[in-house]
PDB file of N, CA and C in Angstrom:
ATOM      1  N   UNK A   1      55.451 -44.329  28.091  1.00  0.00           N
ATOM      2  CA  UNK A   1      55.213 -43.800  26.745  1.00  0.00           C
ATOM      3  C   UNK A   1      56.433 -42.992  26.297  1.00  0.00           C
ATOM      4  N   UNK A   2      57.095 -43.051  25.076  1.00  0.00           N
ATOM      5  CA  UNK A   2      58.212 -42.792  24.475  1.00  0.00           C
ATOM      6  C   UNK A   2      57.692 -40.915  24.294  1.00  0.00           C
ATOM      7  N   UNK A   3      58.478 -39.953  23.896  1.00  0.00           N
ATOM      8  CA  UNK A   3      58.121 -38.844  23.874  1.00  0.00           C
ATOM      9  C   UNK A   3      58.357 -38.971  22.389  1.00  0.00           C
ATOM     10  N   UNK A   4      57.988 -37.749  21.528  1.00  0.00           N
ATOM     11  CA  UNK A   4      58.614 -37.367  20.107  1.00  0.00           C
ATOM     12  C   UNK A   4      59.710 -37.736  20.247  1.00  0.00           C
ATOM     13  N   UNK A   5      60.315 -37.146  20.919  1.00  0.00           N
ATOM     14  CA  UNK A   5      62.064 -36.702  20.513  1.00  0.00           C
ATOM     15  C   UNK A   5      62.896 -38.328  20.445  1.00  0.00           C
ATOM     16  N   UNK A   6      62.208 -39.000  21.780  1.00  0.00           N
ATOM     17  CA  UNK A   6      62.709 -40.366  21.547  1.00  0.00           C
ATOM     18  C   UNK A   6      62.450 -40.958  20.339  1.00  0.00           C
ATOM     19  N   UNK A   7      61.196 -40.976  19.704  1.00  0.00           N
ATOM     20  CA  UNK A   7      60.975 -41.976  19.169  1.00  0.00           C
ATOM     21  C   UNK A   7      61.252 -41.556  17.602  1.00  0.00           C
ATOM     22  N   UNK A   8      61.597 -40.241  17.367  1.00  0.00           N
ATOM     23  CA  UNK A   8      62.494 -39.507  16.114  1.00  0.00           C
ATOM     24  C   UNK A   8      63.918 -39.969  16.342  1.00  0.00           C
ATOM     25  N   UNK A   9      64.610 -40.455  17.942  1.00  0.00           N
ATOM     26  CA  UNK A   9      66.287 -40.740  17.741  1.00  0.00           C
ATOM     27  C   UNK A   9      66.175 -42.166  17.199  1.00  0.00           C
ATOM     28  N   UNK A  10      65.096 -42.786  18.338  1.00  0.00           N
ATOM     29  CA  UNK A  10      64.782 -44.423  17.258  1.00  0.00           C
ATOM     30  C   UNK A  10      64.416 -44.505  16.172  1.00  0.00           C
ATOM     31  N   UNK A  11      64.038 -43.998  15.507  1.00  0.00           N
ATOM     32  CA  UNK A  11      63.697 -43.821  13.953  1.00  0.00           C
ATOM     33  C   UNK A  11      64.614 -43.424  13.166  1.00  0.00           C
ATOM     34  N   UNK A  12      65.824 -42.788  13.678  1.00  0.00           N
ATOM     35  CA  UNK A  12      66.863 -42.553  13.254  1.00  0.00           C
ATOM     36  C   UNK A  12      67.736 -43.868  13.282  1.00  0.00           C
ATOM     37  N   UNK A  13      67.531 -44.351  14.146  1.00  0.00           N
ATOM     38  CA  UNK A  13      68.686 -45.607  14.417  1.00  0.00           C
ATOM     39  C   UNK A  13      67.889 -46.539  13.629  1.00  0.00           C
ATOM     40  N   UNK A  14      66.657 -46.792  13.507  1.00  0.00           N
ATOM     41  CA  UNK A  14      66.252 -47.848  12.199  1.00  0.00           C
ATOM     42  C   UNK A  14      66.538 -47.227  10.667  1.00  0.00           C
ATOM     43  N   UNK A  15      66.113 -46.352  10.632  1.00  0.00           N
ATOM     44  CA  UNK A  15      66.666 -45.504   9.159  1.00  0.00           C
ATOM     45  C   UNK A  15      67.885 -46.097   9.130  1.00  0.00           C
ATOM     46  N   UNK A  16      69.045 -45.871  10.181  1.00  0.00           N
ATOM     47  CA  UNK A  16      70.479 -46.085   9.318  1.00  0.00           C
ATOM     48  C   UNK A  16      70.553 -47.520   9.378  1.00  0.00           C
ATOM     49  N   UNK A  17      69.958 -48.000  10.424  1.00  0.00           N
ATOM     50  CA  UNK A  17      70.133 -49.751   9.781  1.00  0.00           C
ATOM     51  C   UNK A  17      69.450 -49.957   8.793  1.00  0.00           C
ATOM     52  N   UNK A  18      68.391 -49.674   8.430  1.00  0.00           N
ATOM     53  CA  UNK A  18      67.912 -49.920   6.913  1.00  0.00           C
ATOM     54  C   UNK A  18      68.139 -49.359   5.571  1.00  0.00           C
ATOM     55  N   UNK A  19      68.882 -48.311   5.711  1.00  0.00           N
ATOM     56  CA  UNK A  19      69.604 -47.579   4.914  1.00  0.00           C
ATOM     57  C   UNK A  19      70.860 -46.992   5.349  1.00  0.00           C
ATOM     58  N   UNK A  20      72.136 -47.873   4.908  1.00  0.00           N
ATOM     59  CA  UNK A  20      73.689 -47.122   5.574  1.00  0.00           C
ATOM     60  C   UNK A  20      73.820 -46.397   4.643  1.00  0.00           C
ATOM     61  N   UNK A  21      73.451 -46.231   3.433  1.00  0.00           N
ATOM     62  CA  UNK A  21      74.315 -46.061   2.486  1.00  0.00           C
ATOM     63  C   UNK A  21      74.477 -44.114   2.844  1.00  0.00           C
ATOM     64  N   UNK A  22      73.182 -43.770   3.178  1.00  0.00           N
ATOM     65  CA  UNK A  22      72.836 -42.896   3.103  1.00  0.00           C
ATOM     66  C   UNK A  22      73.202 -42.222   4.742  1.00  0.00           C
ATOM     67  N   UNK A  23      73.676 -42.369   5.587  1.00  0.00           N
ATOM     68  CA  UNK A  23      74.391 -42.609   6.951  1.00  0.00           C
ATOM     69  C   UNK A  23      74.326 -41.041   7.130  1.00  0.00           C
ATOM     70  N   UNK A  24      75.365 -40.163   6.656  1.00  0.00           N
ATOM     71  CA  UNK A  24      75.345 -38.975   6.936  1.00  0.00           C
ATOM     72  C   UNK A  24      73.990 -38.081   6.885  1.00  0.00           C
ATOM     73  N   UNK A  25      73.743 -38.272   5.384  1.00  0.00           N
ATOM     74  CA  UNK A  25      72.043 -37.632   5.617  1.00  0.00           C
ATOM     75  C   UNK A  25      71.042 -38.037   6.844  1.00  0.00           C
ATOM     76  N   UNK A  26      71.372 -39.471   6.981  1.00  0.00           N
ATOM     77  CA  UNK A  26      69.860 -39.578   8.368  1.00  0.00           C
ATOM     78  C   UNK A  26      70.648 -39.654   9.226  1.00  0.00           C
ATOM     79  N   UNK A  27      71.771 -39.048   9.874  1.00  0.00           N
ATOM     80  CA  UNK A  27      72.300 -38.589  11.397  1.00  0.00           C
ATOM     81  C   UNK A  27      72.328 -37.408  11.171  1.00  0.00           C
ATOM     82  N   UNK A  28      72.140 -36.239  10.270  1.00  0.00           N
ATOM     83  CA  UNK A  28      71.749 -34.876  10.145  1.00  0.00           C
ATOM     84  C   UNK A  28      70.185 -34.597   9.990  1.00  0.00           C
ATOM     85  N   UNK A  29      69.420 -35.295   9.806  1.00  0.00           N
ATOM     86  CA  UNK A  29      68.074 -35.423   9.285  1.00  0.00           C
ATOM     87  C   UNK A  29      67.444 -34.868  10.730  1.00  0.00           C
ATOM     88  N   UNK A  30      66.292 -34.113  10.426  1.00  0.00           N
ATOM     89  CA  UNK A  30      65.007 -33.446  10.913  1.00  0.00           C
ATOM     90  C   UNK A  30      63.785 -34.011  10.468  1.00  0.00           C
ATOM     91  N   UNK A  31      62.949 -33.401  11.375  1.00  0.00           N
ATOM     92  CA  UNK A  31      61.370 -34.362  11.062  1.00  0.00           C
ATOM     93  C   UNK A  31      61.418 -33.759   9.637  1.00  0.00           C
ATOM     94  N   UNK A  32      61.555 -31.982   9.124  1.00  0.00           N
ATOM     95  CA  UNK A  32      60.953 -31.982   7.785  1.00  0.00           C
ATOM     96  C   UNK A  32      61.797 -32.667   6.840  1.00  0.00           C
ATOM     97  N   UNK A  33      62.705 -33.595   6.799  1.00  0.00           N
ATOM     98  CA  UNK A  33      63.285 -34.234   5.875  1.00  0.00           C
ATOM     99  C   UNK A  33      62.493 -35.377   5.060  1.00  0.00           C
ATOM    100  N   UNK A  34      62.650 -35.381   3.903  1.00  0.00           N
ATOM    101  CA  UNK A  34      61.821 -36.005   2.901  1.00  0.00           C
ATOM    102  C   UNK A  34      62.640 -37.372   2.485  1.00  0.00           C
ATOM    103  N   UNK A  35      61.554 -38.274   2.953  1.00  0.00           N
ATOM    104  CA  UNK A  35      61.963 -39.298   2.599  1.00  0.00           C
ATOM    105  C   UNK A  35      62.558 -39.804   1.372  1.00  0.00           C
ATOM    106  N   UNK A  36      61.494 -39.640   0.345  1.00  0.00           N
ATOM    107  CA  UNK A  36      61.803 -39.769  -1.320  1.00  0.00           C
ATOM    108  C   UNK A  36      63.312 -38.572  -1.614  1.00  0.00           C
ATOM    109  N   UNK A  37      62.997 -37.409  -1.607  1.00  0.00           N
ATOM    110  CA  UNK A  37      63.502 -36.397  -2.569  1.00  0.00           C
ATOM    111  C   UNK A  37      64.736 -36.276  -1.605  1.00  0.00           C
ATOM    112  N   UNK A  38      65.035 -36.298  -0.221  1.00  0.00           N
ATOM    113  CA  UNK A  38      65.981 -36.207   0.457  1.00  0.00           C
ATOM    114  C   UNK A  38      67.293 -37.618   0.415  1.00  0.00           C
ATOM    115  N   UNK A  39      66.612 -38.529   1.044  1.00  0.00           N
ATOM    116  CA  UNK A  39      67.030 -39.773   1.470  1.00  0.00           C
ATOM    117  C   UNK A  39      66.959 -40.679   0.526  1.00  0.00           C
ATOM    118  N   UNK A  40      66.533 -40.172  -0.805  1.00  0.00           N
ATOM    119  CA  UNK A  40      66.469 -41.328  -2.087  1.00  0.00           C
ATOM    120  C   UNK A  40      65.849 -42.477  -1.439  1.00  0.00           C
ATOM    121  N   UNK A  41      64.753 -42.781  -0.926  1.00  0.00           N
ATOM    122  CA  UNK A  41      64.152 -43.692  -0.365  1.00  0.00           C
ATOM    123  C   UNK A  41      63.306 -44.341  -1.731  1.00  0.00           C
ATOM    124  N   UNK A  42      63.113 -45.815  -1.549  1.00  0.00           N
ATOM    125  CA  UNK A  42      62.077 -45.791  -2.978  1.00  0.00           C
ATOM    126  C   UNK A  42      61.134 -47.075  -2.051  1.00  0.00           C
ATOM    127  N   UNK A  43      60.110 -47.651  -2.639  1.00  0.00           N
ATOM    128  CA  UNK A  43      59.277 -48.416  -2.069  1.00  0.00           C
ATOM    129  C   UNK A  43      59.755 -49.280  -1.157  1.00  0.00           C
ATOM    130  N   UNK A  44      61.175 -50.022  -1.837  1.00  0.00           N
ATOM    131  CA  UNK A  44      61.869 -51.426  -1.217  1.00  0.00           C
ATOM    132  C   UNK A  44      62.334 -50.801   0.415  1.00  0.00           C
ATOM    133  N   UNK A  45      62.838 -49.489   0.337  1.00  0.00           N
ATOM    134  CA  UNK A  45      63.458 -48.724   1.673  1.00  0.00           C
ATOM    135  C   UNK A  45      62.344 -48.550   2.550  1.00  0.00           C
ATOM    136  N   UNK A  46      61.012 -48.236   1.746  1.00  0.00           N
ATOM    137  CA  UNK A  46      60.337 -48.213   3.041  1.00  0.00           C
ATOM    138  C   UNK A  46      59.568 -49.142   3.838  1.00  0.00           C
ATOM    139  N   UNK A  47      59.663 -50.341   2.507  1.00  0.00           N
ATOM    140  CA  UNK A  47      58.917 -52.104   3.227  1.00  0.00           C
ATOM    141  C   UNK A  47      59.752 -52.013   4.345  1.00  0.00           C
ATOM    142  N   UNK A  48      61.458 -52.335   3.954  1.00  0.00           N
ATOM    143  CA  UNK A  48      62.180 -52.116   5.230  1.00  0.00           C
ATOM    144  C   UNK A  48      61.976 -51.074   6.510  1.00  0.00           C
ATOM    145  N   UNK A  49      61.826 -50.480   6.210  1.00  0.00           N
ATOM    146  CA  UNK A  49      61.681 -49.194   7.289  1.00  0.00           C
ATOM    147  C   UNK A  49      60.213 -49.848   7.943  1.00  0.00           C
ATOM    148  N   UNK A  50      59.304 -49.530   7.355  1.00  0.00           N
ATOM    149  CA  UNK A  50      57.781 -50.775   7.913  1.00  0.00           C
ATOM    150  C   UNK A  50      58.235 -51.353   9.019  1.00  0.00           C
ATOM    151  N   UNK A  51      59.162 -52.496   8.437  1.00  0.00           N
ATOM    152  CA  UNK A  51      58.966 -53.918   8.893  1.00  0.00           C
ATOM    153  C   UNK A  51      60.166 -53.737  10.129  1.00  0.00           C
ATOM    154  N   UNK A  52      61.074 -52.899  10.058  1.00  0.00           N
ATOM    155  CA  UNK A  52      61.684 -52.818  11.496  1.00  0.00           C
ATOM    156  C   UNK A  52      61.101 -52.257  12.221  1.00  0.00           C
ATOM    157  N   UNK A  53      60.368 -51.063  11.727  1.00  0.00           N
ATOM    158  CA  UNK A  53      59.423 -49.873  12.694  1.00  0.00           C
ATOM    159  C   UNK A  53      58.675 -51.157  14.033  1.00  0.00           C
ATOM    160  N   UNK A  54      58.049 -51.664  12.971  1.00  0.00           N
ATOM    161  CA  UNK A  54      56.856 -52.513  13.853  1.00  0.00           C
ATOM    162  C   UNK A  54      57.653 -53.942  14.890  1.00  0.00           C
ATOM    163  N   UNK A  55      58.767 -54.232  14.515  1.00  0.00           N
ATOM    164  CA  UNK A  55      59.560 -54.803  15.691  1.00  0.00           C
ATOM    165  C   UNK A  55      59.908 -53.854  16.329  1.00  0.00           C
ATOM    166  N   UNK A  56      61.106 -53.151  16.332  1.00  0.00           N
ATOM    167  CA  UNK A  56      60.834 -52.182  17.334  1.00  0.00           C
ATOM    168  C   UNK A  56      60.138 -51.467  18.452  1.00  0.00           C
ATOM    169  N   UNK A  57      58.979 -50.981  17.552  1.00  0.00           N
ATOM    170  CA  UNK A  57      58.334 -50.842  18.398  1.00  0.00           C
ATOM    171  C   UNK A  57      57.005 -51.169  18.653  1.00  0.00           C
ATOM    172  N   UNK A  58      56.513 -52.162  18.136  1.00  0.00           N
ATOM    173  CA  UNK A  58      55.749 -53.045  18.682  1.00  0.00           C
ATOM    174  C   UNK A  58      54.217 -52.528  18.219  1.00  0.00           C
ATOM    175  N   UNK A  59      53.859 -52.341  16.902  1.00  0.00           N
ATOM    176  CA  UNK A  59      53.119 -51.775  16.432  1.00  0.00           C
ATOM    177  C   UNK A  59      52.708 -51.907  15.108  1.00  0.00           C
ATOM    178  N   UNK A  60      52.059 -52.327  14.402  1.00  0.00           N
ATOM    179  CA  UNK A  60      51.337 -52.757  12.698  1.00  0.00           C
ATOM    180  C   UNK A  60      51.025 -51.513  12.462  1.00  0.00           C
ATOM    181  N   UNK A  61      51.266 -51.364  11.376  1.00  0.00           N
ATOM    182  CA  UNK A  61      50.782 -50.363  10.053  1.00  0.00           C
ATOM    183  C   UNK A  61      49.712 -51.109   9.509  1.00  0.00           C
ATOM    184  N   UNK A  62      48.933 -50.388   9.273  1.00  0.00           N
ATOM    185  CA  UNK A  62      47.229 -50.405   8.848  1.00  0.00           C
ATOM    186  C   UNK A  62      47.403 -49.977   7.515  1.00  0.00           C
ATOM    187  N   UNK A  63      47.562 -50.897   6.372  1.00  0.00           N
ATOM    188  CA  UNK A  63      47.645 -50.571   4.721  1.00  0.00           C
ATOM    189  C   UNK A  63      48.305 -49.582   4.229  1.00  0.00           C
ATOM    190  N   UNK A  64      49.031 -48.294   4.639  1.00  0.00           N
ATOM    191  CA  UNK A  64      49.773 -47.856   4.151  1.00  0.00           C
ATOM    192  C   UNK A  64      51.097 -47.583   3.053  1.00  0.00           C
ATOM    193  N   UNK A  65      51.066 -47.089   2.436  1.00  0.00           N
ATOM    194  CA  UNK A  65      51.582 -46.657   1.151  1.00  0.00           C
ATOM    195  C   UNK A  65      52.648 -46.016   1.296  1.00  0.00           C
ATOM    196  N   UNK A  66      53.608 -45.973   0.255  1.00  0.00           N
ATOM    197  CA  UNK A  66      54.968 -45.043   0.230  1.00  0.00           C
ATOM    198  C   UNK A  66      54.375 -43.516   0.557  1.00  0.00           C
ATOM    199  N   UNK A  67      52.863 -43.282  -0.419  1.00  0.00           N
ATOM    200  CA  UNK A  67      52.547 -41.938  -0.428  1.00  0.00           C
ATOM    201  C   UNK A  67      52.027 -41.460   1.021  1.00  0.00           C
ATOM    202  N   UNK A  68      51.767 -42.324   1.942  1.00  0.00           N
ATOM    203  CA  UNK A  68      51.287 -41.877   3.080  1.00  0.00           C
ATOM    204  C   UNK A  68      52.281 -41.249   3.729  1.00  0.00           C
ATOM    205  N   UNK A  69      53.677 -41.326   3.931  1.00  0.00           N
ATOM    206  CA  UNK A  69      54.640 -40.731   4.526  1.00  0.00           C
ATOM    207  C   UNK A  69      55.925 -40.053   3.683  1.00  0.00           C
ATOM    208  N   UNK A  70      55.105 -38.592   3.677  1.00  0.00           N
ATOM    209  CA  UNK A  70      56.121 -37.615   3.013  1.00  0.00           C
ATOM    210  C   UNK A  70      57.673 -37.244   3.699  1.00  0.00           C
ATOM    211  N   UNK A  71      57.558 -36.766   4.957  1.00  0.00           N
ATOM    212  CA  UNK A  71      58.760 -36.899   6.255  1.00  0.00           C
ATOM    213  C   UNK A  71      59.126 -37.533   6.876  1.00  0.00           C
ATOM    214  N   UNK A  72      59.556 -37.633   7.680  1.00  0.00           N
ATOM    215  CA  UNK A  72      59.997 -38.663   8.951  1.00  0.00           C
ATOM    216  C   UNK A  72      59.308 -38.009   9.584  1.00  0.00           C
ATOM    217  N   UNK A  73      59.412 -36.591   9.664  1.00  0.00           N
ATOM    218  CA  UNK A  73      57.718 -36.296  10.740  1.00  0.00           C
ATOM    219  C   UNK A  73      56.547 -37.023  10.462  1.00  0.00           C
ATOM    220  N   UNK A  74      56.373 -37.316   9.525  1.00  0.00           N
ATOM    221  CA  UNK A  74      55.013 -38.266   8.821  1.00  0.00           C
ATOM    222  C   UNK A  74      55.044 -39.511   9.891  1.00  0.00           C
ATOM    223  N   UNK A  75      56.146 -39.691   9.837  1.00  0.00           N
ATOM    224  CA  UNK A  75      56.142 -41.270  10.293  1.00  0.00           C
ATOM    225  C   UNK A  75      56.291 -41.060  11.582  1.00  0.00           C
ATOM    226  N   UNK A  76      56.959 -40.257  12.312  1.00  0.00           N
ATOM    227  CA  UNK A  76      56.863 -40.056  13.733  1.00  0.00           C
ATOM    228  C   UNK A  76      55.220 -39.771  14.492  1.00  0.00           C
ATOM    229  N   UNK A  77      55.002 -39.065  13.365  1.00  0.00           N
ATOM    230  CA  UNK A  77      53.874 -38.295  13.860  1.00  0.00           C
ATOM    231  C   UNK A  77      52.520 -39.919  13.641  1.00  0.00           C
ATOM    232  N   UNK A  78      53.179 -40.647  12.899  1.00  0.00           N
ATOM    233  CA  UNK A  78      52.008 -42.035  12.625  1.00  0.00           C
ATOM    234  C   UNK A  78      52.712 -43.255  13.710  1.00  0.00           C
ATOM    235  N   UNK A  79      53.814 -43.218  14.044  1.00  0.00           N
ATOM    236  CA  UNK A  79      54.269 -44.429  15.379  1.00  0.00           C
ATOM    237  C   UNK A  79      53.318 -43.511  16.756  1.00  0.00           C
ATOM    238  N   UNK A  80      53.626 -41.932  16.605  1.00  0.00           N
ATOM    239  CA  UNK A  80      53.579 -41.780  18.064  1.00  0.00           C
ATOM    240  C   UNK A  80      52.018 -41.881  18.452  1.00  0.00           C
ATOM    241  N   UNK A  81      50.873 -41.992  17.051  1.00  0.00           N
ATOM    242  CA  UNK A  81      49.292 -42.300  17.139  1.00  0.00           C
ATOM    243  C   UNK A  81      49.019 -43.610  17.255  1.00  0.00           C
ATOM    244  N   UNK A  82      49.997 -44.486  17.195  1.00  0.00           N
ATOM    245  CA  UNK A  82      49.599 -45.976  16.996  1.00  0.00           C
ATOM    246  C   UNK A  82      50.459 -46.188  19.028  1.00  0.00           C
ATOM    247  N   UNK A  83      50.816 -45.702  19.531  1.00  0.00           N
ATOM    248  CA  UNK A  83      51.697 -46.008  20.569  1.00  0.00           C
ATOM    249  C   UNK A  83      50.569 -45.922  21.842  1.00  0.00           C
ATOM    250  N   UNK A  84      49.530 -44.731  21.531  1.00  0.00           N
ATOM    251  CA  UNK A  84      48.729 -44.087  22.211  1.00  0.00           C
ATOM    252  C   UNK A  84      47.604 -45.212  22.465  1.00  0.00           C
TER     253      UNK A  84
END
């Protein structure tokens, strides 16, 4: 079983493959970093983000919405309940 901390550096390394543009912000980024208002993320960034999450690491999202994940803690905190 992956710990937080791992699975926030992997989430980091899919963030910047799914978003370079934005490179410096998500290799400085913390769980309270905001997806939308931080990372200019908009729906299309987070289908992507989805759809690598769940190769990665081996796990479906259950209907979820842009609005379901305010942070990357959001999303850490929703891989590391689906891992369990």
């Amino acid at each position: 079983m992956l710990s937080r901390a791992e699975i926030f550096e992997k989430l980091k390394e899919i963030l910047l493959f799914a978003d370079a543009k934005n490179s410096d912000l998500i290799k400085n980024c913390d769980e309270s970093t905001k997806l939308v208002t931080d990372l200019g993320f908009n729906s299309v960034s987070v289908l992507y983000m989805v759809i690598a999450i769940e190769e990665s690491f081996g796990i479906v999202f259950d209907n979820v919405s842009m609005n379901d994940f305010d942070t990357i803690g959001d999303v850490v905190t929703y891989i590391e309940a689906k891992l369990k």
